[in-house]
PDB file of N, CA and C in Angstrom:
ATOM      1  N   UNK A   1      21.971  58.002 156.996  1.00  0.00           N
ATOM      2  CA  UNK A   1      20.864  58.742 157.553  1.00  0.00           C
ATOM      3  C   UNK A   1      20.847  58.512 159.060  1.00  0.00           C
ATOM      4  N   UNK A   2      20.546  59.800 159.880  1.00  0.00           N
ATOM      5  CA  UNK A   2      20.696  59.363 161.456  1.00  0.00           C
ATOM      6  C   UNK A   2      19.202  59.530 161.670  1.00  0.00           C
ATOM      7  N   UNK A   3      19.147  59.233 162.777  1.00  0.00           N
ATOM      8  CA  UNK A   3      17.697  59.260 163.453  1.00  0.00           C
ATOM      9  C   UNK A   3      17.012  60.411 163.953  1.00  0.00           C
ATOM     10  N   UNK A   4      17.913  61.424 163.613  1.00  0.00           N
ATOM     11  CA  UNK A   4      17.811  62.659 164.100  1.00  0.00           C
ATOM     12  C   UNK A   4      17.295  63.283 162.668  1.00  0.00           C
ATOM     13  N   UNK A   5      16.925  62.699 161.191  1.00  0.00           N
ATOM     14  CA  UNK A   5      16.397  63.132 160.777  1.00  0.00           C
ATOM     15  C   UNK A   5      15.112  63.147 160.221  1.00  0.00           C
ATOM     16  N   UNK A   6      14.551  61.987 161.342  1.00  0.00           N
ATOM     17  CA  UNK A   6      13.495  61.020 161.528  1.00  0.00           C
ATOM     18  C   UNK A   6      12.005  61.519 161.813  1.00  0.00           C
ATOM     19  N   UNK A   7      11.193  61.689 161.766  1.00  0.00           N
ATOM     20  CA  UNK A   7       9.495  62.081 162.677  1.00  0.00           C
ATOM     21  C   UNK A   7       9.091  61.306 162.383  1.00  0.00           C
ATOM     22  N   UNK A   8       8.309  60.866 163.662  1.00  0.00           N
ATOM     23  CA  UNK A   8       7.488  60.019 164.206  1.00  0.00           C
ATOM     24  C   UNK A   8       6.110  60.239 163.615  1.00  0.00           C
ATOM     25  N   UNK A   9       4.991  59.240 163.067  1.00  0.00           N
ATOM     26  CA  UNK A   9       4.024  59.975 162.873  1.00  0.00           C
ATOM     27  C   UNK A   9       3.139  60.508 163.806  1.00  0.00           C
ATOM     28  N   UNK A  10       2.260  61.839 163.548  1.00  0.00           N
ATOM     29  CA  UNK A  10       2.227  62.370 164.831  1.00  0.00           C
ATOM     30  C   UNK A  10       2.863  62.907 165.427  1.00  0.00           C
ATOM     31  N   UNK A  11       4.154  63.415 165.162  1.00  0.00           N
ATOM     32  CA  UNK A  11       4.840  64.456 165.648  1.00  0.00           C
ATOM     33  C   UNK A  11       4.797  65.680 164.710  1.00  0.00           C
ATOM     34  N   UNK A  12       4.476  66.969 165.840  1.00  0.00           N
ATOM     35  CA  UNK A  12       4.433  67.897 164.793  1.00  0.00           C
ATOM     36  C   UNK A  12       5.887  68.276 163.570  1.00  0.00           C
ATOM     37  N   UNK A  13       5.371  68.812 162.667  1.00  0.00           N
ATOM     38  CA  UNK A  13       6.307  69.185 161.707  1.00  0.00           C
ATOM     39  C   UNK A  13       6.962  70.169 162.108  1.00  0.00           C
ATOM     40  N   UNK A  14       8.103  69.706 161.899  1.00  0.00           N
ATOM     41  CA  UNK A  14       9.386  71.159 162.089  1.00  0.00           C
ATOM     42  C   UNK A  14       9.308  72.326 161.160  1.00  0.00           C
ATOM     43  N   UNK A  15       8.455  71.363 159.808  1.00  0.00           N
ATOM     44  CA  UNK A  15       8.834  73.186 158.892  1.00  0.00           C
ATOM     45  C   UNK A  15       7.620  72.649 157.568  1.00  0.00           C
ATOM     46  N   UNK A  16       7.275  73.689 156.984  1.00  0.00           N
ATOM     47  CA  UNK A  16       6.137  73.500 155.879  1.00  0.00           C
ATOM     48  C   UNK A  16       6.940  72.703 154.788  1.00  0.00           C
ATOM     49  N   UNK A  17       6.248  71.574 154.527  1.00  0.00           N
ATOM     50  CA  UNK A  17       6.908  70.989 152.971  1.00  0.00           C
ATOM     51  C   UNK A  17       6.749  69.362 152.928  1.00  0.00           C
ATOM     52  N   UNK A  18       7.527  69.071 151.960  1.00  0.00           N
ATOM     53  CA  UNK A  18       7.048  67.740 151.798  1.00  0.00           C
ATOM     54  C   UNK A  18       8.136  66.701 152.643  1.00  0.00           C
ATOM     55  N   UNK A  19       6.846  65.825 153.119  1.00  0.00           N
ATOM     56  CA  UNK A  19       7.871  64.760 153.951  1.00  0.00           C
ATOM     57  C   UNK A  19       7.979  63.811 153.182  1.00  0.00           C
ATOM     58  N   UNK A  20       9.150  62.691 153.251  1.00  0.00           N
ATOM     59  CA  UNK A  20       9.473  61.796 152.582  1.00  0.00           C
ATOM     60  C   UNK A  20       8.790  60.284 153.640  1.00  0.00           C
ATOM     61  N   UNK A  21       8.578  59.393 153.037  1.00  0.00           N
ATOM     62  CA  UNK A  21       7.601  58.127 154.315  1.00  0.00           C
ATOM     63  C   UNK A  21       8.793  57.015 153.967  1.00  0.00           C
ATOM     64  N   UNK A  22       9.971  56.646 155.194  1.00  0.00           N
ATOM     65  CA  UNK A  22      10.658  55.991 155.083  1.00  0.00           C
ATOM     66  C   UNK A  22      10.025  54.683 155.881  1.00  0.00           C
ATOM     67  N   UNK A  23      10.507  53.442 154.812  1.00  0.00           N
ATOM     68  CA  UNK A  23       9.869  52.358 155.861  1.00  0.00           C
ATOM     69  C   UNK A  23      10.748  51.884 157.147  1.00  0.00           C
ATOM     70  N   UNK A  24      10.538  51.087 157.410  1.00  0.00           N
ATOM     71  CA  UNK A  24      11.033  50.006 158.919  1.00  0.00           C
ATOM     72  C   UNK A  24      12.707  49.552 158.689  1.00  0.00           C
ATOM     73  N   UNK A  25      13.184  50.002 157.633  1.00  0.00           N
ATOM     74  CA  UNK A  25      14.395  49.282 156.922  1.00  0.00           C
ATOM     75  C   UNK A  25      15.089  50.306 156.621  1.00  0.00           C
ATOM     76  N   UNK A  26      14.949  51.597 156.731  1.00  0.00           N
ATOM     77  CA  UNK A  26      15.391  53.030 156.331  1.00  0.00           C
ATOM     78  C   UNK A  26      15.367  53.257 154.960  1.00  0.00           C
ATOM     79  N   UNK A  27      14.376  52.860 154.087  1.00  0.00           N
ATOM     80  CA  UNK A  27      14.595  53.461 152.713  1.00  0.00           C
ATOM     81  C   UNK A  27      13.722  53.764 152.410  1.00  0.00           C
ATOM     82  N   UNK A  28      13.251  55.063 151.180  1.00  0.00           N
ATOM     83  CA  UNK A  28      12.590  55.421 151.153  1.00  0.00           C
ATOM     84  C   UNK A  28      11.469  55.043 150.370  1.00  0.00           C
ATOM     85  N   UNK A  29       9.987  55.280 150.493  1.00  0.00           N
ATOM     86  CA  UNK A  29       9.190  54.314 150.098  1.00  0.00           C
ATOM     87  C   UNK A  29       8.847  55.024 148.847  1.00  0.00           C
ATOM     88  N   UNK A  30       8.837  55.692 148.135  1.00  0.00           N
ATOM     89  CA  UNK A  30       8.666  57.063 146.772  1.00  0.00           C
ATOM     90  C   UNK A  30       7.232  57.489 147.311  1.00  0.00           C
ATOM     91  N   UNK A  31       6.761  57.671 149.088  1.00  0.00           N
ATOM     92  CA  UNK A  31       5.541  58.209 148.776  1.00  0.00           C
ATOM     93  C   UNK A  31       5.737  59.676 149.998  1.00  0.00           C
ATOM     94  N   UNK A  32       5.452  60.719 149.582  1.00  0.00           N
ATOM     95  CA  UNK A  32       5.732  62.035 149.943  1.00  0.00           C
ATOM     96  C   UNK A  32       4.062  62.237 150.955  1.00  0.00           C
ATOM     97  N   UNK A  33       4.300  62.888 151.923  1.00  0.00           N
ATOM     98  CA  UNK A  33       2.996  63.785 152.573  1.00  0.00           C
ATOM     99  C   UNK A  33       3.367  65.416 152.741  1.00  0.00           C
ATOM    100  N   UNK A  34       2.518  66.347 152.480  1.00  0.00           N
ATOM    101  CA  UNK A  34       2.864  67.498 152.613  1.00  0.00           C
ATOM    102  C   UNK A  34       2.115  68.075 153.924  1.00  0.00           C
ATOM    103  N   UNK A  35       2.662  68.798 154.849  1.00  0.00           N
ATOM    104  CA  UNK A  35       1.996  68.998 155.918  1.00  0.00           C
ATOM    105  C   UNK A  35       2.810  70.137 156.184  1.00  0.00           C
ATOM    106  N   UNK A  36       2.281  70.911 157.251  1.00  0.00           N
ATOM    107  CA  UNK A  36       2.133  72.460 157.850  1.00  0.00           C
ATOM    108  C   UNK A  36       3.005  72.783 158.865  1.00  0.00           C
ATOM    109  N   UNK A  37       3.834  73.669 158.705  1.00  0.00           N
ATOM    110  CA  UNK A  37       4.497  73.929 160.464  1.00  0.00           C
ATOM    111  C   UNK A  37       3.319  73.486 161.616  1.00  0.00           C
ATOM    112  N   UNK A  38       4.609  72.871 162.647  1.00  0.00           N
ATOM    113  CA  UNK A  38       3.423  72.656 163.842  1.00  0.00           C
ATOM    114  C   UNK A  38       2.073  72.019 163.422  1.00  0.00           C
ATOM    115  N   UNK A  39       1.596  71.014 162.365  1.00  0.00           N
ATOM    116  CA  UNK A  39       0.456  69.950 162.256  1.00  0.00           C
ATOM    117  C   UNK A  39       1.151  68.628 162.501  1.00  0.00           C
ATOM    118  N   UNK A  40       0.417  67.497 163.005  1.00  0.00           N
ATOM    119  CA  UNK A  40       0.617  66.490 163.114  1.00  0.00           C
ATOM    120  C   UNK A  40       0.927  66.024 162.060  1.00  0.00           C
ATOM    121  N   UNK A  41       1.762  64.910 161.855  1.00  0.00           N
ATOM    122  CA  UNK A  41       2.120  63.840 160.537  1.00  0.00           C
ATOM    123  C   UNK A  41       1.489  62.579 160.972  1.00  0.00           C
ATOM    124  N   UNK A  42       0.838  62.411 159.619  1.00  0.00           N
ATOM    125  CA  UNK A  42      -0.144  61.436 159.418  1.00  0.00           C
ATOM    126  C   UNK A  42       0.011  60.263 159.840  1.00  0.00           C
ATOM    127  N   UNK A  43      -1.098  59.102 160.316  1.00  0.00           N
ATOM    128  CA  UNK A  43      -0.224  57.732 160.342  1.00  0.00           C
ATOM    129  C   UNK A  43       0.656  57.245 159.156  1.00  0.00           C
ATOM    130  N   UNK A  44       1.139  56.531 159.584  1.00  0.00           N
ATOM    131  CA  UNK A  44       1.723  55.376 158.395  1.00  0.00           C
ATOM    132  C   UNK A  44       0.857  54.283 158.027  1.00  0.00           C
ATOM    133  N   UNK A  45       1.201  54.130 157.177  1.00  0.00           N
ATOM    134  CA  UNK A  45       0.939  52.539 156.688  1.00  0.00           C
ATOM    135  C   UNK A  45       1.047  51.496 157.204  1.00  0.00           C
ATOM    136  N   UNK A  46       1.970  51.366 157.380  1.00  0.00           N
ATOM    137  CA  UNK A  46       3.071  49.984 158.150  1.00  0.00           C
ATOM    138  C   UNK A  46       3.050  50.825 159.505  1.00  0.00           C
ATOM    139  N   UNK A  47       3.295  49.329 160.875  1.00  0.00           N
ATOM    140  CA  UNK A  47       4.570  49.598 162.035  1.00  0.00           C
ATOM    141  C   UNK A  47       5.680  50.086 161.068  1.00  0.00           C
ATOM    142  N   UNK A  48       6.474  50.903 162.106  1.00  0.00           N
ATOM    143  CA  UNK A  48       8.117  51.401 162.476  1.00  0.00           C
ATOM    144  C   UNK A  48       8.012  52.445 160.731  1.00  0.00           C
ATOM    145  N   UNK A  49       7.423  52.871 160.388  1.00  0.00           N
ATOM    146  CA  UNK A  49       7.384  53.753 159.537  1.00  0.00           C
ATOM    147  C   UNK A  49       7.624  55.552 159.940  1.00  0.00           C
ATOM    148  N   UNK A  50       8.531  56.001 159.162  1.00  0.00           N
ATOM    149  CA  UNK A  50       9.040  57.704 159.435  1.00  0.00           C
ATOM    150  C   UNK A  50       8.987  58.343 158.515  1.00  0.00           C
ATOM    151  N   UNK A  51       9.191  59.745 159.022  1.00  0.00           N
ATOM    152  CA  UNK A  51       9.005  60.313 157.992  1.00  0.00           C
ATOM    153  C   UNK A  51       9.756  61.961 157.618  1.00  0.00           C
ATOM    154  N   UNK A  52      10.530  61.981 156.838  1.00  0.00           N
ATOM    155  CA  UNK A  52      12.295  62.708 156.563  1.00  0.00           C
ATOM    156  C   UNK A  52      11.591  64.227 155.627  1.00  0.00           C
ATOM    157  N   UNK A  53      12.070  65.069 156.818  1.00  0.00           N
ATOM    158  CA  UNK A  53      11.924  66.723 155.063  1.00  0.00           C
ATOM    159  C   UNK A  53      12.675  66.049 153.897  1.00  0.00           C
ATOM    160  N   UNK A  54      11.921  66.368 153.140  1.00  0.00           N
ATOM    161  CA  UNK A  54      12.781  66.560 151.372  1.00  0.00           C
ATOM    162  C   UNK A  54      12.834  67.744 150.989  1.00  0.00           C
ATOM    163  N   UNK A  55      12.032  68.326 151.563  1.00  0.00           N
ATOM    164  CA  UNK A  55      11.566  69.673 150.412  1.00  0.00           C
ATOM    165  C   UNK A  55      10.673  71.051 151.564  1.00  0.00           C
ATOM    166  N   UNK A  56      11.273  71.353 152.177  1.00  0.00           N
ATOM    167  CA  UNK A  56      10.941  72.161 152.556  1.00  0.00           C
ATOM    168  C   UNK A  56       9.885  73.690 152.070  1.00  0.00           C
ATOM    169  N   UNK A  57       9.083  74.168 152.343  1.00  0.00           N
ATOM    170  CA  UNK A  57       8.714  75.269 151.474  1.00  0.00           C
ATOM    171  C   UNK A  57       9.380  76.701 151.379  1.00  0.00           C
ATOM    172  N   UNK A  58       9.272  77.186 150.595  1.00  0.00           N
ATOM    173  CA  UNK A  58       9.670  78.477 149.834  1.00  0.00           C
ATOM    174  C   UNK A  58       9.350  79.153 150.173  1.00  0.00           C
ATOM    175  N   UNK A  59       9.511  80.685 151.340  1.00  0.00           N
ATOM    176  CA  UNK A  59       8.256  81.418 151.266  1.00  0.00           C
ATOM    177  C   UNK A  59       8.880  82.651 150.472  1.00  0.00           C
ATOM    178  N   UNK A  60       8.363  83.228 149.737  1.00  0.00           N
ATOM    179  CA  UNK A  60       8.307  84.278 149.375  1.00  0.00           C
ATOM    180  C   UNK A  60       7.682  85.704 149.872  1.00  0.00           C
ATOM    181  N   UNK A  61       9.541  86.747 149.973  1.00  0.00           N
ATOM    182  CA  UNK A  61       9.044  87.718 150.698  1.00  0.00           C
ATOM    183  C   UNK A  61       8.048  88.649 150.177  1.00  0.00           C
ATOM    184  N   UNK A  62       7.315  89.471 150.775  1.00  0.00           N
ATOM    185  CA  UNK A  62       6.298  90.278 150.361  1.00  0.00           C
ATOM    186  C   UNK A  62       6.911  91.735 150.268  1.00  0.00           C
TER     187      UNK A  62
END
């Protein structure tokens, strides 16, 4: 995993869907946040905590 696939909390989201909350050690903690293009990502829990797309959303065309 590089760091380039990393957000800071508090940095806006690159894309609608679920983020993954990696701890201080790079692995992942099994706890997901879902947040909005362009909204802030939540604090963490812990210092040195990030947070990785898993799951991007779906949109369906109209």
């Amino acid at each position: 995993m590089t760091k380039d696939n990393l957000f800071k909390p508090g940095e806006k989201a690159v894309a609608s869907g679920q983020y993954e909350l990696i701890d201080s050690h790079g692995k992942p903690t099994g706890q997901e946040v879902t947040a909005i293009e362009g909204s802030p990502l939540p604090p963490t829990p812990e210092h040195q905590q990030h947070y990785r797309l898993v799951d991007p959303t779906k949109h369906k065309n109209m």
